[in-house]
C-alpha atoms as a PDB file:
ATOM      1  CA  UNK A   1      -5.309   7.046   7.354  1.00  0.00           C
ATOM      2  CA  UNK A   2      -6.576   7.894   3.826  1.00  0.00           C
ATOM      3  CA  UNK A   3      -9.867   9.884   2.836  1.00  0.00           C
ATOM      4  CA  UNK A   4     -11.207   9.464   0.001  1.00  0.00           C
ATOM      5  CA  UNK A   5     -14.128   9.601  -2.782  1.00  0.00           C
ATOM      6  CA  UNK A   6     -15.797   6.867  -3.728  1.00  0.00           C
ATOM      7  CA  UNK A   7     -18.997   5.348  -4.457  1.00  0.00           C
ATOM      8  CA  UNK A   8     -21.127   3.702  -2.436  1.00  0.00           C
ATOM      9  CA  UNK A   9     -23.939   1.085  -3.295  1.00  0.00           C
ATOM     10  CA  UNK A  10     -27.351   1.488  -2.688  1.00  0.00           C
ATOM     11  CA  UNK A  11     -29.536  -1.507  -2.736  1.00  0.00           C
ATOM     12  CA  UNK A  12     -33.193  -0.558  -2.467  1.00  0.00           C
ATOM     13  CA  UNK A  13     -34.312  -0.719  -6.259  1.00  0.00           C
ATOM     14  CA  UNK A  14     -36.696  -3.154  -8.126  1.00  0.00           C
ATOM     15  CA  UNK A  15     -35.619  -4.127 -10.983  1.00  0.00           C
ATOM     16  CA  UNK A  16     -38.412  -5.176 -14.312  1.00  0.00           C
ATOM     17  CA  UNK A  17     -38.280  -7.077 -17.075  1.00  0.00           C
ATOM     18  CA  UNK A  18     -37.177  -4.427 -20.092  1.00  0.00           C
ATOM     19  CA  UNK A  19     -40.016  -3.643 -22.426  1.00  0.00           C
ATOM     20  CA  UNK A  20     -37.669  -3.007 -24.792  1.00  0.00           C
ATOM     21  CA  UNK A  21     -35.557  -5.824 -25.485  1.00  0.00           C
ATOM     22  CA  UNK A  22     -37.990  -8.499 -23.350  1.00  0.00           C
ATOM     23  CA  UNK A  23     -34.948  -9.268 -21.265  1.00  0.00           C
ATOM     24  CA  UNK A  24     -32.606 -10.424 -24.256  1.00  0.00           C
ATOM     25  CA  UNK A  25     -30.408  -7.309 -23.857  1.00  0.00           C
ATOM     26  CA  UNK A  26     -30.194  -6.357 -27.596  1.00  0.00           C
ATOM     27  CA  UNK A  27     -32.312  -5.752 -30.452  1.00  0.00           C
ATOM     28  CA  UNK A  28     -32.600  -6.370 -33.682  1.00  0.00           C
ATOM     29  CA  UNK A  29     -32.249  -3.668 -36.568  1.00  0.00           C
ATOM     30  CA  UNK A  30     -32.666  -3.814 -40.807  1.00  0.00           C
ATOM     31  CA  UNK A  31     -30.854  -2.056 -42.929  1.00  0.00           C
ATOM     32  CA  UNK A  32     -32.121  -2.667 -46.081  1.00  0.00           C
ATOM     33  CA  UNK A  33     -31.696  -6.389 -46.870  1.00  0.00           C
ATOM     34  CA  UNK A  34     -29.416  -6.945 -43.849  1.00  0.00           C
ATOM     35  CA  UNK A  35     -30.340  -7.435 -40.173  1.00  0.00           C
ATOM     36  CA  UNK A  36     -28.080  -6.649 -37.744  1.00  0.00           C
ATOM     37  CA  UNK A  37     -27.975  -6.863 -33.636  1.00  0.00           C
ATOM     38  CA  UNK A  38     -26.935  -3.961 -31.397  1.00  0.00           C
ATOM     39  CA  UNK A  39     -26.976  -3.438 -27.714  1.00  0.00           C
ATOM     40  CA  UNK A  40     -30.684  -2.237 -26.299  1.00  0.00           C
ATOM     41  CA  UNK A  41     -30.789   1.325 -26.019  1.00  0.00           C
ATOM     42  CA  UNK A  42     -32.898   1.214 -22.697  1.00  0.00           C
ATOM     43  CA  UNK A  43     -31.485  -1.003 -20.605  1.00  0.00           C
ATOM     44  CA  UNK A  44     -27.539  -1.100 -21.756  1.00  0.00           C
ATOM     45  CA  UNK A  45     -27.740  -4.801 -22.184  1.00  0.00           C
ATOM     46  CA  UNK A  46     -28.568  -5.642 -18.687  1.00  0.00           C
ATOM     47  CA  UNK A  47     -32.333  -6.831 -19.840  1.00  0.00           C
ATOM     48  CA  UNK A  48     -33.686  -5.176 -16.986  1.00  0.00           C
ATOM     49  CA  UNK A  49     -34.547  -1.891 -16.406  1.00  0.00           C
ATOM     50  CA  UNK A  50     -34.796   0.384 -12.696  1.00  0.00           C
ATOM     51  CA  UNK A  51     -38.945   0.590 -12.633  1.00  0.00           C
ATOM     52  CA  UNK A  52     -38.646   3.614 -10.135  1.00  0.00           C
ATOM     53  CA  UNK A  53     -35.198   5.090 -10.394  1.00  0.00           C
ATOM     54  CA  UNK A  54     -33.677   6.394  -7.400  1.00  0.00           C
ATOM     55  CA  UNK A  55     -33.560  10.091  -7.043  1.00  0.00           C
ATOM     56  CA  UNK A  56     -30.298   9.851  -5.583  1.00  0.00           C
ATOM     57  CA  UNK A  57     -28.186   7.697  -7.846  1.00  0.00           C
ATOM     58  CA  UNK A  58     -30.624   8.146 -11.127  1.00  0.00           C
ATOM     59  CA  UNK A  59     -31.062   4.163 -11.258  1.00  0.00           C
ATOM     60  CA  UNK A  60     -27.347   3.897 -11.011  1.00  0.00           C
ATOM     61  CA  UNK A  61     -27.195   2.049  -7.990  1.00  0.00           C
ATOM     62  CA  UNK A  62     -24.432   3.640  -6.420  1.00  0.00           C
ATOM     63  CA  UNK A  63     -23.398   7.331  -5.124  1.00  0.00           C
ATOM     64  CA  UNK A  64     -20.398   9.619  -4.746  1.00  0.00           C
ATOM     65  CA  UNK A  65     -19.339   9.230  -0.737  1.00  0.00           C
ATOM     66  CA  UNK A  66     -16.342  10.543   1.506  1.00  0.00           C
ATOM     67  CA  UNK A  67     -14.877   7.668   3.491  1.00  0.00           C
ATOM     68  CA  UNK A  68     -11.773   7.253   5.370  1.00  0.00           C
ATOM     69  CA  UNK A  69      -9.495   4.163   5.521  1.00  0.00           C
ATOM     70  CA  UNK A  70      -6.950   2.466   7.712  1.00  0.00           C
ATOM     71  CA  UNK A  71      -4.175   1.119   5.392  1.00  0.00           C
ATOM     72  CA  UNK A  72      -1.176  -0.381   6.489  1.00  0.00           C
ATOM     73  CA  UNK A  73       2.228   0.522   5.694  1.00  0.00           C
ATOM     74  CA  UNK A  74       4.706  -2.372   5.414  1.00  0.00           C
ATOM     75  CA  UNK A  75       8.277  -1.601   6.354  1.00  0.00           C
ATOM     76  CA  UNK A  76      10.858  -0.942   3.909  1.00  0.00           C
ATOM     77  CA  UNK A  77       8.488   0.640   1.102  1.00  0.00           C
ATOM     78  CA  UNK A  78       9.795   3.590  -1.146  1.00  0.00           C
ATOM     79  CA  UNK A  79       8.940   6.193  -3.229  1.00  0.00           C
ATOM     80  CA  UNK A  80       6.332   4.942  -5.833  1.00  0.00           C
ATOM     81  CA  UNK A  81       5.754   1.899  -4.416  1.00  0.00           C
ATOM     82  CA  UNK A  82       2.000   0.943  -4.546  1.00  0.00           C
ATOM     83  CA  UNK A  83      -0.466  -1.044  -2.138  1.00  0.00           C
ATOM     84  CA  UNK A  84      -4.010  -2.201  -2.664  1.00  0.00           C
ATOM     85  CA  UNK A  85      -6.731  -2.471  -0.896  1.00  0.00           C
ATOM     86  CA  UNK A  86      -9.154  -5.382  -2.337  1.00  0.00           C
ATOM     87  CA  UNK A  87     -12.795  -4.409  -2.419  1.00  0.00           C
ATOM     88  CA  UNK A  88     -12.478  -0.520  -1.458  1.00  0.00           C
ATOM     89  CA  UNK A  89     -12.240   0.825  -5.299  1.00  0.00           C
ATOM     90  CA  UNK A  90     -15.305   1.623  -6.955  1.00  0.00           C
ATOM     91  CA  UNK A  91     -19.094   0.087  -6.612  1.00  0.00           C
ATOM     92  CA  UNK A  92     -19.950  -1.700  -9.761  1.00  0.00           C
ATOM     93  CA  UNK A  93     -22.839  -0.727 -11.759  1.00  0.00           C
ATOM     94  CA  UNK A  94     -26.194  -2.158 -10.790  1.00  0.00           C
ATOM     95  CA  UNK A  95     -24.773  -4.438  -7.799  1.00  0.00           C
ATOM     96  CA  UNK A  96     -21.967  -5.110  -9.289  1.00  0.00           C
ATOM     97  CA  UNK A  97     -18.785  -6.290  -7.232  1.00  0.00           C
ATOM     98  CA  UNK A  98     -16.296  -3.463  -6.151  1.00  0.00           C
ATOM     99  CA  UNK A  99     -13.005  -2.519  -7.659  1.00  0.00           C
ATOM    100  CA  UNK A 100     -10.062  -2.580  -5.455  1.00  0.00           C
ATOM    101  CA  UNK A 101      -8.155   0.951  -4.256  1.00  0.00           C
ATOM    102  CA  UNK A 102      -4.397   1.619  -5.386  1.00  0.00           C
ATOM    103  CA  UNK A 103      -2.255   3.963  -3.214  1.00  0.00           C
ATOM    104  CA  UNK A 104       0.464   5.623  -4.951  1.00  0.00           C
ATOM    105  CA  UNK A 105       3.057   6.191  -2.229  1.00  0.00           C
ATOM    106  CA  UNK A 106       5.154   9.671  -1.677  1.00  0.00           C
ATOM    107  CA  UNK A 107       8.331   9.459   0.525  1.00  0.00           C
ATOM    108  CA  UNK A 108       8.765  12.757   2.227  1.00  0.00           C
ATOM    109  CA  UNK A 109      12.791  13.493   2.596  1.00  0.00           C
ATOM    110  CA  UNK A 110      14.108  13.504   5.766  1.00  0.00           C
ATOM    111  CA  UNK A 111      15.882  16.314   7.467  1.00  0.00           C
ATOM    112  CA  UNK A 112      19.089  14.018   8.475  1.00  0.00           C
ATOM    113  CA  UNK A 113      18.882  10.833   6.561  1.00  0.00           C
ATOM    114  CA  UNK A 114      18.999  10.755   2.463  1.00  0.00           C
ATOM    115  CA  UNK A 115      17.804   7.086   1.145  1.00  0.00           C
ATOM    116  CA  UNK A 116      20.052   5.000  -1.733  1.00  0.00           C
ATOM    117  CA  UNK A 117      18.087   1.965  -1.884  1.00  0.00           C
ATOM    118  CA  UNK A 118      18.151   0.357   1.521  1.00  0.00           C
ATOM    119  CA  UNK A 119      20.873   1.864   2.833  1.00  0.00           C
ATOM    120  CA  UNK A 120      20.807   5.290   4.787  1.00  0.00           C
ATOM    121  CA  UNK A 121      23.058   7.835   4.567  1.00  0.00           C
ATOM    122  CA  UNK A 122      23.932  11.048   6.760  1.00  0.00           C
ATOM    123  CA  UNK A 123      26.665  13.413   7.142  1.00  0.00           C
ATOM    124  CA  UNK A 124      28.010  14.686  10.874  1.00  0.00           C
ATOM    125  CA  UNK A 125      30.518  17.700  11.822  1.00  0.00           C
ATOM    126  CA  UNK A 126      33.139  16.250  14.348  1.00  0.00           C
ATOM    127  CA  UNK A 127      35.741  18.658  16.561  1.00  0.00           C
ATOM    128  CA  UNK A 128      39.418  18.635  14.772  1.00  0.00           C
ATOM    129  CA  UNK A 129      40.782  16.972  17.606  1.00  0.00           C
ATOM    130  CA  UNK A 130      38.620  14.391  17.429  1.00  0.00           C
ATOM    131  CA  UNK A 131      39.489  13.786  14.107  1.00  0.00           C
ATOM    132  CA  UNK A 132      43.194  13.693  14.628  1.00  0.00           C
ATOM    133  CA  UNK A 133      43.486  12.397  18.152  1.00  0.00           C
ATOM    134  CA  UNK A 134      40.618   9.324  17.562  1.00  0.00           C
ATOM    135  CA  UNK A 135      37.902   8.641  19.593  1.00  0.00           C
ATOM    136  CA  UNK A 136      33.856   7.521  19.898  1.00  0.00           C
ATOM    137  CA  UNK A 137      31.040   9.099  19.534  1.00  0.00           C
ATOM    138  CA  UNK A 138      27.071   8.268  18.831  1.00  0.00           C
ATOM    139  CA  UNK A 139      25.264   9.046  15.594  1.00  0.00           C
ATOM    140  CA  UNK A 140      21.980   8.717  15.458  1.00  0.00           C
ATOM    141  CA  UNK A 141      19.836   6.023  13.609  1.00  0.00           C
ATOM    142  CA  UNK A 142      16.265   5.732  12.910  1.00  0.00           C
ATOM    143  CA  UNK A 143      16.769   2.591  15.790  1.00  0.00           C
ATOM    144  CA  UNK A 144      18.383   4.581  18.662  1.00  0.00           C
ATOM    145  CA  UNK A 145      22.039   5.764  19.210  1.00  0.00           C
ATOM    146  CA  UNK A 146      24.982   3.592  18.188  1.00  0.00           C
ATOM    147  CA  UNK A 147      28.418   4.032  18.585  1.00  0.00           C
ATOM    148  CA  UNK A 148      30.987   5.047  16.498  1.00  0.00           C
ATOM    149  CA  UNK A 149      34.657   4.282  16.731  1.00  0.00           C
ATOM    150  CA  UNK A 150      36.536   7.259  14.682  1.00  0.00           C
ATOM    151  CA  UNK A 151      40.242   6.436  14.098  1.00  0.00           C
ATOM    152  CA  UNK A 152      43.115   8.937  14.412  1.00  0.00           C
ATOM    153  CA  UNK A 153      44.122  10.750  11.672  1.00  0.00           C
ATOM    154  CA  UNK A 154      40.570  10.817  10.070  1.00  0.00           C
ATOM    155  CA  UNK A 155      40.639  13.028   7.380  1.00  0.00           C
ATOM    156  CA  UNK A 156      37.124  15.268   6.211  1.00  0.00           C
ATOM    157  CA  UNK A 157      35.069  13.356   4.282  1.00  0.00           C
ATOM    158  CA  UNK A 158      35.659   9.675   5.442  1.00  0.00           C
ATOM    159  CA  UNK A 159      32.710   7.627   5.056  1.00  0.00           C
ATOM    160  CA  UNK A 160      31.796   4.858   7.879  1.00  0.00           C
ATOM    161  CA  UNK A 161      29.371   2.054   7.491  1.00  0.00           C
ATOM    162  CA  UNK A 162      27.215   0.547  10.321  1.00  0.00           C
ATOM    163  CA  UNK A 163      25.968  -2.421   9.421  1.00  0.00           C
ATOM    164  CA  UNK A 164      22.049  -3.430   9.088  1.00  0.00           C
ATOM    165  CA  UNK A 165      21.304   0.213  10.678  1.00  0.00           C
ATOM    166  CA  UNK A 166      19.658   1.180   7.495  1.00  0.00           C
ATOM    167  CA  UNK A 167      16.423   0.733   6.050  1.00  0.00           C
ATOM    168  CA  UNK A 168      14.104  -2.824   6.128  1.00  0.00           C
ATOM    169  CA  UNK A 169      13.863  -4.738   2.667  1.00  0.00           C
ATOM    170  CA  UNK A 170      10.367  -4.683   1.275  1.00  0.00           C
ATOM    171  CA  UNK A 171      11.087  -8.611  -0.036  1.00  0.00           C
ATOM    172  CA  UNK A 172      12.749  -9.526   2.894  1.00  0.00           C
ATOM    173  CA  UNK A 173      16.334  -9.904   2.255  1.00  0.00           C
ATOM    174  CA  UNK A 174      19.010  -8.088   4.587  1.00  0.00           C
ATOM    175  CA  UNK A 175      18.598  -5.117   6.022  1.00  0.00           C
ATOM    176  CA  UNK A 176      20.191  -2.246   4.263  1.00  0.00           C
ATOM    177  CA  UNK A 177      23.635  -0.084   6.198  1.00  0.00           C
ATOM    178  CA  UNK A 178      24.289   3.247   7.534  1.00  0.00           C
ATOM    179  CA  UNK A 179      26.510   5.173   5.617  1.00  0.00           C
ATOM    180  CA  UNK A 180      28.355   8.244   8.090  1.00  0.00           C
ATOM    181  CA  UNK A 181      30.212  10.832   6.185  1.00  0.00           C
ATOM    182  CA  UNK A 182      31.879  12.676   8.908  1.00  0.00           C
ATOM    183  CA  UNK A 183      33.122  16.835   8.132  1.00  0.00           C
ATOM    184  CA  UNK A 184      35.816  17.878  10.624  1.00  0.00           C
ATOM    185  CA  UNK A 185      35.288  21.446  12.103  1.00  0.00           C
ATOM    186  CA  UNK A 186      37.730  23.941  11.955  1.00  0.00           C
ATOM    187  CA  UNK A 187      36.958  26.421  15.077  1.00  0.00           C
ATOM    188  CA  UNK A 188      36.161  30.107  13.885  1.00  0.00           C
ATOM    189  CA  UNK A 189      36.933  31.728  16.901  1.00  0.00           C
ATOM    190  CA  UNK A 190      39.748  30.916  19.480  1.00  0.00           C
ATOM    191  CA  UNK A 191      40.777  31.965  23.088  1.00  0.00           C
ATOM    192  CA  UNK A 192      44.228  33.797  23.338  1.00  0.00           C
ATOM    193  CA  UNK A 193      45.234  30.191  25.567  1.00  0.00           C
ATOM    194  CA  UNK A 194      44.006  28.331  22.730  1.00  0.00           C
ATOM    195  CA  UNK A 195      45.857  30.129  19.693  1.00  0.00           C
ATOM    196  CA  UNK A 196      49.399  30.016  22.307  1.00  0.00           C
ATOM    197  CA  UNK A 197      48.781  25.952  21.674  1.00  0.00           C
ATOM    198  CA  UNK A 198      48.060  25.666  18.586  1.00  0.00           C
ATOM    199  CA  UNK A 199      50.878  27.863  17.094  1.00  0.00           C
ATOM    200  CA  UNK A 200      53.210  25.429  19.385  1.00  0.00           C
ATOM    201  CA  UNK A 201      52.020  22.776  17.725  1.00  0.00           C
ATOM    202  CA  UNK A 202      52.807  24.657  14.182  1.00  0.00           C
ATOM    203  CA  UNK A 203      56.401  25.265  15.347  1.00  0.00           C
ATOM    204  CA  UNK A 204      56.676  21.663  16.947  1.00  0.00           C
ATOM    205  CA  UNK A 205      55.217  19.967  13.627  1.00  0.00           C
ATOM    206  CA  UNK A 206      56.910  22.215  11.709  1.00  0.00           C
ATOM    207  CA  UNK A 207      53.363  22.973  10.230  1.00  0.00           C
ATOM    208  CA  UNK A 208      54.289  27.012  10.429  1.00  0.00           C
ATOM    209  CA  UNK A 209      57.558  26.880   8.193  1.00  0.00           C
ATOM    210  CA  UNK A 210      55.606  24.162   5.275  1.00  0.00           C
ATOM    211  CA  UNK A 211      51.824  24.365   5.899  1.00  0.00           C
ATOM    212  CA  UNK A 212      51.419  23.184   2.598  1.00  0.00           C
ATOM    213  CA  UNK A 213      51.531  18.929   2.578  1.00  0.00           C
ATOM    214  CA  UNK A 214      54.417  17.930   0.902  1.00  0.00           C
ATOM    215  CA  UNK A 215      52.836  15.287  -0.965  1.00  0.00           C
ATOM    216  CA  UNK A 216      50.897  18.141  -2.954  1.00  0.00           C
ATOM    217  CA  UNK A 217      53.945  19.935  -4.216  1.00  0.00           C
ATOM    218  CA  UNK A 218      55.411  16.474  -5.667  1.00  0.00           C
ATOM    219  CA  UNK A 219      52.389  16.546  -8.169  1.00  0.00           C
ATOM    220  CA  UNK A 220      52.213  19.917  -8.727  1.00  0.00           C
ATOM    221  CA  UNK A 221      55.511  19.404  -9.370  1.00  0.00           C
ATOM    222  CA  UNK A 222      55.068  19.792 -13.369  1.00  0.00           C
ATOM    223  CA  UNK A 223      52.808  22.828 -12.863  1.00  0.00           C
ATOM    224  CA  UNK A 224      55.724  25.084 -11.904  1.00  0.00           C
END
């Protein structure tokens, strides 16, 4: 819904013959030895002339109104894309035809979903063991929930596409994807039970003697 200014036509006028220009719409001047034509003064060409002008629109034919419109919305537009609405611009002149109504379009950002193009994309925490044990979980999409297989071993930062989850094309080609960056959660706080695991797992892994992956120190290698 869309309110808006505009004008609006008013009909009930009679319209004369202009005394000035007898209905031709221009005039004729002389300057010195050479006539020229120029638009009538009175009736701005028209050849007629309001005989009792309208208090309202000052023989305008038209005045300033507040209206309110339905417009739809296709699917798929974006930021700066433009619609029109034929016939609901301006009132011409004097009864003449309307001018059609442009909307400018603003996309207001969304609190989970950042648009590139058609596609969607959205970043989600997931546990540590999740992310090295594998596993499922649902991520939202602006069409429900949908599943999402996450592989052992996923490191932070892997990006997952779900296909034709993402945004409607405006021309009608394919449907954009869902692009999932997942962030893997490293617990702040942990129960006495918990820490006793985990530091097993260090001395099992052999994490607590190297925690630094070896594969780092071969490039750094040339640092040292």
């Amino acid at each position: 819904m869309r309110t808006l200014r505009r004008f609006r036509r008013r009909t009930r006028f009679e319209k004369v013959t202009c005394p000035t220009c007898r209905g031709a719409g221009q005039i004729r001047r002389s300057g010195g030895i050479i006539t020229f034509t120029q638009t009538c003064p009175t009736c701005g060409g028209a050849g007629q002339k309001i005989e009792k002008p309208c208090t309202a629109c000052r023989g305008e034919g038209r005045v300033l109104k507040t209206t309110k419109l339905n417009v739809r919305i296709p699917p798929g537009v974006d930021n700066g894309s433009r619609l029109r609405s034929s016939g609901n611009g301006e009132a011409g002149i004097a009864g003449g035809a309307n001018g059609d109504l442009y909307i400018v379009l603003s996309i207001k950002e969304h609190e989970l979903f950042e648009r590139h193009g058609d596609d969607l994309f959205c970043e989600i925490p997931i546990k540590f063991t999740l992310a090295t044990l594998g596993g499922s979980i649902e991520v939202p999409t602006l069409f429900g929930k949908a599943a999402l297989k996450i592989p052992a071993a996923t490191q932070s930062g892997t990006t997952f596409r779900l296909r034709d989850k993402g945004m409607p094309s405006l021309r009608g080609g394919r449907q954009g994807d869902q692009l999932v960056r997942v962030h893997v959660e490293v617990p702040q706080s942990l129960t006495s039970e918990q820490r006793k695991i985990l530091e097993e797992f260090a001395r099992v892994s052999g994490d607590a003697a190297e925690p630094t992956s070896k594969s780092f120190f071969e490039k750094a290698k040339k640092f040292f």
